[in-house]
Protein backbone atom coordinates (compact mmCIF):
# COMPACT_ATOMS: atom_id res chain seq x y z
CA UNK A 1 0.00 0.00 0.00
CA UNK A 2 1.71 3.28 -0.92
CA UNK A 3 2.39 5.75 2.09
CA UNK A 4 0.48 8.84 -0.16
CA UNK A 5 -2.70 8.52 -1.94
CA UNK A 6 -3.22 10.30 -5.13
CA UNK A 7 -6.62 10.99 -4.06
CA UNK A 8 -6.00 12.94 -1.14
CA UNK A 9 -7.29 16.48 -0.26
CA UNK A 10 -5.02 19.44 -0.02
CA UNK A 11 -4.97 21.14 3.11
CA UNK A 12 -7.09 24.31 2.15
CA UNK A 13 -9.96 22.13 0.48
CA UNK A 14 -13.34 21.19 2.09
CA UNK A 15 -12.67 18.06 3.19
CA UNK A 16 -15.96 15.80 3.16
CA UNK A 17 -16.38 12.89 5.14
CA UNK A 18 -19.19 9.97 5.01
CA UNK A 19 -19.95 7.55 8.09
CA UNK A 20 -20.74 4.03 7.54
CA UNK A 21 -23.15 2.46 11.05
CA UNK A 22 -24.98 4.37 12.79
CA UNK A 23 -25.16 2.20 16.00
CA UNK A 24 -21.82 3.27 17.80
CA UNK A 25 -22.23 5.79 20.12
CA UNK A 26 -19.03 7.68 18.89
CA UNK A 27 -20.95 8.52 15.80
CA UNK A 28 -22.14 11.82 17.75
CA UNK A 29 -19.14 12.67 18.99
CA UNK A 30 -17.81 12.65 15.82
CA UNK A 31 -20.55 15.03 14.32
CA UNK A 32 -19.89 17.12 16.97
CA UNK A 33 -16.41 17.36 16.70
CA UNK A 34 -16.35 17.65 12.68
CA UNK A 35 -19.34 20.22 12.02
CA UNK A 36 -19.69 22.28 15.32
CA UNK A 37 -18.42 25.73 14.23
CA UNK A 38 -16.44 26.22 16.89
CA UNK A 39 -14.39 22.95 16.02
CA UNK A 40 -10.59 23.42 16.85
CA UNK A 41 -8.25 24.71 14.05
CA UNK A 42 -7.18 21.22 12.95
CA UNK A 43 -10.30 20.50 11.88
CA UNK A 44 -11.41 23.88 9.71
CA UNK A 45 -13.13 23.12 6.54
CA UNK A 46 -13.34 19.76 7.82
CA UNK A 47 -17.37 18.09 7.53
CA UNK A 48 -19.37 15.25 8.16
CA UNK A 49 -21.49 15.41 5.25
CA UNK A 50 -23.42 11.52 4.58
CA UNK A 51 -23.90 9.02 6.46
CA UNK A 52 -25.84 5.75 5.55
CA UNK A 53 -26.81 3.96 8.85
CA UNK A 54 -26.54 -0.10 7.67
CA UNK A 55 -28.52 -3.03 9.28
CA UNK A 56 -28.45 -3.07 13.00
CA UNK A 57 -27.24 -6.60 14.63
CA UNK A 58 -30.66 -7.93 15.99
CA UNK A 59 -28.76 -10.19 18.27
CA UNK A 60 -26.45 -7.28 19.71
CA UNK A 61 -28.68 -5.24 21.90
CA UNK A 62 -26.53 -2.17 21.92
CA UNK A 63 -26.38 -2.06 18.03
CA UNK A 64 -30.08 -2.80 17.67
CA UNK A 65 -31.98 -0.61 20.19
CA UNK A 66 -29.77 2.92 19.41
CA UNK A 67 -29.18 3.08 16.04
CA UNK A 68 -32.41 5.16 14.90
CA UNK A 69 -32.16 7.69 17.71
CA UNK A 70 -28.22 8.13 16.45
CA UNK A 71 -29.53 8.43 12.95
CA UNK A 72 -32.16 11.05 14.04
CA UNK A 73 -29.36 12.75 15.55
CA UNK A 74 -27.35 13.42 13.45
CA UNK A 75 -30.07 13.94 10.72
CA UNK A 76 -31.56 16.67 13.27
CA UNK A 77 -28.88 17.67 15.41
CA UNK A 78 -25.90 18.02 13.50
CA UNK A 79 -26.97 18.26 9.47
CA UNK A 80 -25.88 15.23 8.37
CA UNK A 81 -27.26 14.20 4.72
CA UNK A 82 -28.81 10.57 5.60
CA UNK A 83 -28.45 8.07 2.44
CA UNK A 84 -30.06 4.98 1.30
CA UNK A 85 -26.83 3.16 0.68
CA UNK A 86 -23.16 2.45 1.09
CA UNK A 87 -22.79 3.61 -3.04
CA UNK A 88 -24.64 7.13 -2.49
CA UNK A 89 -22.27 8.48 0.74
CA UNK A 90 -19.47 7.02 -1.69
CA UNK A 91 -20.91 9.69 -4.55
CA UNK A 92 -20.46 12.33 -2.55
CA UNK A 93 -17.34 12.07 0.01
CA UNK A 94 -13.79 12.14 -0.03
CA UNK A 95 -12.97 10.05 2.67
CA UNK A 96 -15.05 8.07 4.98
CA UNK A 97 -15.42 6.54 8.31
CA UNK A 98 -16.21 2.75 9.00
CA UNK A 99 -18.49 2.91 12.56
CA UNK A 100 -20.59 0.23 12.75
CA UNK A 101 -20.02 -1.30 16.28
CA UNK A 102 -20.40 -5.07 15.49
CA UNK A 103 -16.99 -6.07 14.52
CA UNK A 104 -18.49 -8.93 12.63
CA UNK A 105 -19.82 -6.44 9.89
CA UNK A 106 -16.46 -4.83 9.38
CA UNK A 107 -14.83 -7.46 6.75
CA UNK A 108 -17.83 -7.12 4.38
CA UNK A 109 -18.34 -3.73 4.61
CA UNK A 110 -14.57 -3.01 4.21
CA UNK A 111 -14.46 -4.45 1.31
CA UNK A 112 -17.44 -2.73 -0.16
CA UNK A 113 -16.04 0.26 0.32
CA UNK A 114 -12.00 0.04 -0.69
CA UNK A 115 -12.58 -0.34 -4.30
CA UNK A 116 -13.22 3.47 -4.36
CA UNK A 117 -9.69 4.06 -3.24
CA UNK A 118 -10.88 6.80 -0.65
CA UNK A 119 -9.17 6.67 3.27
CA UNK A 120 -10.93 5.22 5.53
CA UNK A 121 -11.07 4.92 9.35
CA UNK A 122 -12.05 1.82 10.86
CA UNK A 123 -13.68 1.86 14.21
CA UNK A 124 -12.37 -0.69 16.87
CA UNK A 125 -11.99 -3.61 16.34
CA UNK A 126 -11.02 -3.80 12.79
CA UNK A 127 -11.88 -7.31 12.67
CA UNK A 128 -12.61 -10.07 15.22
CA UNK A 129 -10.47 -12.30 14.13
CA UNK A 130 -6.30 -12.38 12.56
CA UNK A 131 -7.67 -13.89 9.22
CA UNK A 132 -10.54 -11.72 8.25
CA UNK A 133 -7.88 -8.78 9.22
CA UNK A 134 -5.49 -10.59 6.75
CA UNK A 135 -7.98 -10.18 3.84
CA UNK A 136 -8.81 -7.11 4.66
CA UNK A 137 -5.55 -5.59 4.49
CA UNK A 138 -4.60 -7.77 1.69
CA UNK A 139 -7.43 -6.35 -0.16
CA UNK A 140 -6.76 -2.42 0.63
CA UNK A 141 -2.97 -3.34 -0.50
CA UNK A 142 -4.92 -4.65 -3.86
CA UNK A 143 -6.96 -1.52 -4.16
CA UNK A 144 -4.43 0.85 -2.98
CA UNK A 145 -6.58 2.50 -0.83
CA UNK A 146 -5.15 3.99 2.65
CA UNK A 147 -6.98 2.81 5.67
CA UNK A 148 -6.59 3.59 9.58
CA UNK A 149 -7.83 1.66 12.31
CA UNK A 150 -7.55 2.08 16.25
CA UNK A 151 -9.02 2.87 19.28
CA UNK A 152 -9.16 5.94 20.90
CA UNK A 153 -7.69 5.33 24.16
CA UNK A 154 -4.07 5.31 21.78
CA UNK A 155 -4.53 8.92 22.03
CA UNK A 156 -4.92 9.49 25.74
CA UNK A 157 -3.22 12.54 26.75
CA UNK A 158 -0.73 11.02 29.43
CA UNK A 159 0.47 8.49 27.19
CA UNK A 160 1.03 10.41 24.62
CA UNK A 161 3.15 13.51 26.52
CA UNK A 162 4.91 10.22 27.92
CA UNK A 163 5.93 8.36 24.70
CA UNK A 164 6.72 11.79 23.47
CA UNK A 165 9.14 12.76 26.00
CA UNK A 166 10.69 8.86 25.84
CA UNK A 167 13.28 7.36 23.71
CA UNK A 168 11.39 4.03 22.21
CA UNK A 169 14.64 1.70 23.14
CA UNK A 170 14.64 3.36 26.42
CA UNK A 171 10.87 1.74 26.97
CA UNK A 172 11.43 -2.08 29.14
CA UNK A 173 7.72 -2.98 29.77
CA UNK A 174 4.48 -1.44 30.64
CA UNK A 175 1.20 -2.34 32.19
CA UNK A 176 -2.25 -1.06 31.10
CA UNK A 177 -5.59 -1.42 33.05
CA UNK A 178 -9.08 -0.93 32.23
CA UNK A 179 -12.50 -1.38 32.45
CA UNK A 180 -13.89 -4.95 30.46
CA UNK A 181 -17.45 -5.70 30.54
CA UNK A 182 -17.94 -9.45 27.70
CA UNK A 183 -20.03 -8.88 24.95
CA UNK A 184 -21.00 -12.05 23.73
CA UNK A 185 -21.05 -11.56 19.66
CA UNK A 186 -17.41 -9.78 19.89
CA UNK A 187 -15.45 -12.30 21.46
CA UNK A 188 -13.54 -11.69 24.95
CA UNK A 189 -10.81 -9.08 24.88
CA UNK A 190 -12.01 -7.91 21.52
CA UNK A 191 -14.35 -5.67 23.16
CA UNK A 192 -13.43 -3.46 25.71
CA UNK A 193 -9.99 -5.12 26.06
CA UNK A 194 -8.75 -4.17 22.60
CA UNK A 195 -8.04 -0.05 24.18
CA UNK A 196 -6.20 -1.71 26.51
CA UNK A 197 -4.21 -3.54 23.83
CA UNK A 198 -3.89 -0.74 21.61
CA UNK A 199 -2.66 1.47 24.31
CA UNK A 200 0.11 -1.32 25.28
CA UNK A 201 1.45 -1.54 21.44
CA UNK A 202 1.58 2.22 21.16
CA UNK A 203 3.94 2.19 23.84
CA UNK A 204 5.98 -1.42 23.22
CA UNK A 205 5.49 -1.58 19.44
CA UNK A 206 4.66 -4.34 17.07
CA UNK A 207 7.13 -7.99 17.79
CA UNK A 208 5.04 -9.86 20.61
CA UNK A 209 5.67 -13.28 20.29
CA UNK A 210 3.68 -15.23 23.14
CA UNK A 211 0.67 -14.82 25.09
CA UNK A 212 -0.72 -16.01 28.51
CA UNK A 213 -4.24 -14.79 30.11
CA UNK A 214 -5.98 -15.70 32.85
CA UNK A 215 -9.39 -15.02 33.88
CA UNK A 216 -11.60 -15.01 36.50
CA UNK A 217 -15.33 -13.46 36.99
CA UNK A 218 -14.45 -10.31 37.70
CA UNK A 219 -10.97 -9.82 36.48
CA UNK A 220 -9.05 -10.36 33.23
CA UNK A 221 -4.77 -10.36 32.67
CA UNK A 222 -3.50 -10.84 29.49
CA UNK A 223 0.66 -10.92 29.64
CA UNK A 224 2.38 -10.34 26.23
CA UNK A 225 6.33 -11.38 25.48
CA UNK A 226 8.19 -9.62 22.94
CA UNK A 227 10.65 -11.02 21.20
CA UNK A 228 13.17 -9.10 22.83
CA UNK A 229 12.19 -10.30 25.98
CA UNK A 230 10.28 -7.42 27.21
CA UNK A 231 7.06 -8.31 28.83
CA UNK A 232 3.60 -6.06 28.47
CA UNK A 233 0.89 -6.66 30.24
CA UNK A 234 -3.09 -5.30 30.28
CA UNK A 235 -5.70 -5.93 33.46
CA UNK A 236 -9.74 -5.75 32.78
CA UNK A 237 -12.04 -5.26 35.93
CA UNK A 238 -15.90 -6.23 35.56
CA UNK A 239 -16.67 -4.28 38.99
CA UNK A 240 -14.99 -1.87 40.85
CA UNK A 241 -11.86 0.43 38.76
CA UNK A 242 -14.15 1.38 35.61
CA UNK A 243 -10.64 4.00 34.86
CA UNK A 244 -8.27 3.21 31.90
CA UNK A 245 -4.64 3.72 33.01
CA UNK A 246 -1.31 2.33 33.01
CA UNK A 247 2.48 2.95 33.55
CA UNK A 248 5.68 2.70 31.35
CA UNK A 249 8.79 1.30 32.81
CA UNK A 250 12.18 2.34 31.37
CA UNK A 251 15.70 1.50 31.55
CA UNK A 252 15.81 3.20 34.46
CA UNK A 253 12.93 3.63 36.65
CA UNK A 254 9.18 3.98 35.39
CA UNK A 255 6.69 6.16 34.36
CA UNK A 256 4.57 8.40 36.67
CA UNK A 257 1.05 6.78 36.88
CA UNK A 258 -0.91 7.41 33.51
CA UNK A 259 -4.55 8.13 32.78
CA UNK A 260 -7.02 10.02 31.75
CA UNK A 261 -7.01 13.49 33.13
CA UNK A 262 -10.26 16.31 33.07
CA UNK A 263 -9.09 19.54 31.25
CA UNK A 264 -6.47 18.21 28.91
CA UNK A 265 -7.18 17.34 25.49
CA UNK A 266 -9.89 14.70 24.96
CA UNK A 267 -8.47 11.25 22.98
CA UNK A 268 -11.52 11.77 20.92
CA UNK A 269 -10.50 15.21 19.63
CA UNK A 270 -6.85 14.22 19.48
CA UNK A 271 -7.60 11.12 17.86
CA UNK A 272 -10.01 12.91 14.97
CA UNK A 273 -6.95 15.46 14.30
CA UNK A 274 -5.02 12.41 13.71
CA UNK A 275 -7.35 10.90 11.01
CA UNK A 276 -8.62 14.37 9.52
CA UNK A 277 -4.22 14.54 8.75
CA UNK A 278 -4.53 11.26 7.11
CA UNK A 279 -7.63 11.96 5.36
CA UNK A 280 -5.85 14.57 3.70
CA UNK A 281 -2.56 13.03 3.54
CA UNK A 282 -3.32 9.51 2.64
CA UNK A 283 -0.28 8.57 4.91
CA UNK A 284 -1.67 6.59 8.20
CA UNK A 285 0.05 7.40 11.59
CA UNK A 286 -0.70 3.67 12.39
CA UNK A 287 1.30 0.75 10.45
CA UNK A 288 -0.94 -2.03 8.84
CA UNK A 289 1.33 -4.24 11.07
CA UNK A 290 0.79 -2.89 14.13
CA UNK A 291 -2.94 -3.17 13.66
CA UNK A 292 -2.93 -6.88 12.80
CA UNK A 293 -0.63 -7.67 15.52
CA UNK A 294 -3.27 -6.35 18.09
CA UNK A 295 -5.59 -8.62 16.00
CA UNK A 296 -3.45 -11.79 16.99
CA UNK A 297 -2.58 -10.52 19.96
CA UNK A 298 -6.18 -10.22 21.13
CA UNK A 299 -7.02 -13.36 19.45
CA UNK A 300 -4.45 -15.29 21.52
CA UNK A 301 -5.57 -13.97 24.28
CA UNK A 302 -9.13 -15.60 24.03
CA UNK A 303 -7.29 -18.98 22.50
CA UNK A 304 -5.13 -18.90 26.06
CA UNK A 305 -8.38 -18.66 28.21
CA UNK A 306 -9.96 -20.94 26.27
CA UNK A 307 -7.29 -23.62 26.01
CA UNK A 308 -5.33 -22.69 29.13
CA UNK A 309 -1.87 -22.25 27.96
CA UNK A 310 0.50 -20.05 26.76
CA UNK A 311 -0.08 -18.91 22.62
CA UNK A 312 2.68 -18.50 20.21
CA UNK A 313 2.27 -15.78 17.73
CA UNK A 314 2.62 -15.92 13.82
CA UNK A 315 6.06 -14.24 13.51
């Protein structure tokens, strides 16, 4: 996949965005964030502009009892153009975000949408499984159309002042915490434990190479080793600490205590800055790589609960 996209949009251009799902409660943040018009300088001339809400998942409450009052929304609320289909927000947008919250919709809507060789963002998770994340990066690399995919949490203020005032090789291990309610149709630690996960690989990189978790009913570790013998680790509660965190350790000492602090910069806002860039740019801040090894990395979590033992990763 090239690094620049021939489509992209020049700095000073309107810059208009579809949405694809309408049952993910972000969808409203979004809208407010990309067509309020006292939006932050990053994102001037930026606009949420279509949206086409897809089929709710009948057997995933949270998709199918909120997606007509987010649709209403934004119809309402925030002046976004509603469409009958995927093709129609395609006519009329330059780049486009993927926000359906059922993970198992992703893969087929994905590739609905990457033959028009606009960016896209993908919602967490980008897939629910390593193999439908292969063929869907396989097929953007066919298409040669730019994608991003994370979750938010990547973008928490702490972490990112940390890792910014870090050397990478200086970073030995770190430890990331969280809340992690199950959700039945998207398996385990795809759910709520994939921010934990992404927050963990912003800080240690791509290159884990094993994976042991444990669970019990109220309380999830998942323990990652890197090749280079670093350890990472992330901890879900189901009652109690509902606060993402975490620390860094280094070379020499560790980090302060990390987390999500009132009055700095929201991850949401810092997060949409990130993917207005690439909208424009065509260059993702996150490597391909890095997203499928949170994929596997998640996945081997579940396959280590579920067969209690250790998981070696595909190298």
């Amino acid at each position: 996949m090239r690094n620049g996209h021939e489509g992209g949009n020049e700095q000073n251009e309107p810059l208009r965005i579809g949405m694809i799902g309408l049952d993910n409660s972000r969808v409203l943040a979004f809208a407010k964030l990309l067509n309020d018009e006292r939006q932050p300088e990053p994102l001037k001339s930026a606009s949420l502009v279509a949206a086409w809400q897809g089929a709710a998942s009948a057997d995933f409450a949270m998709s199918a009892t909120r997606i007509d009052n987010y649709r209403e929304a934004l119809k309402n609320e925030h002046g976004v153009r509603m469409m009958d289909s995927l093709e129609e927000v395609a006519a009329v947008c330059d780049a486009w975000m993927l926000e359906a919250v059922d993970g198992r919709v992703h893969e087929e809507l994905f590739a609905r949408m990457v033959p028009y060789r606009k960016p896209i963002f993908v919602d967490k998770p980008f897939a629910l499984d390593s193999k439908a994340a292969e063929r869907m990066i396989r097929l953007a690399w066919e298409y040669e159309t730019p994608f991003m995919s994370c979750s938010a949490l990547r973008y928490m203020e702490s972490l990112v002042v940390a890792m910014a005032e870090t050397e990478p090789d200086a970073i030995a291990g770190a430890d990331f915490h969280g809340p992690m309610p199950l959700e039945p149709t998207q398996p385990g630690y795809f759910w709520y434990g994939i921010h934990m996960a992404e927050m963990l690989f912003k800080a240690m990189g791509a290159g884990c190479e094993e994976v042991r978790a444990v669970r019990t009913s109220e309380h999830d570790v998942a323990i990652g080793v890197w090749r280079d013998g670093r350890i990472g680790t992330i901890r879900g509660y189901r009652s109690g600490n509902e606060a993402f965190g975490g620390k860094l350790h280094l070379s020499r000492g560790s980090s302060g205590s990390l987390s999500v602090h009132e009055g700095g910069k929201p991850f949401l806002a810092a997060m949409m800055e990130d993917v207005v860039q690439f909208f424009r740019s065509g260059r993702t801040p996150i490597d391909p790589a890095e997203t499928l090894a949170i994929i596997r990395f998640l996945e081997a979590a579940n396959d280590s609960i579920r067969l209690n033992q250790a998981i070696k990763l595909k190298a």
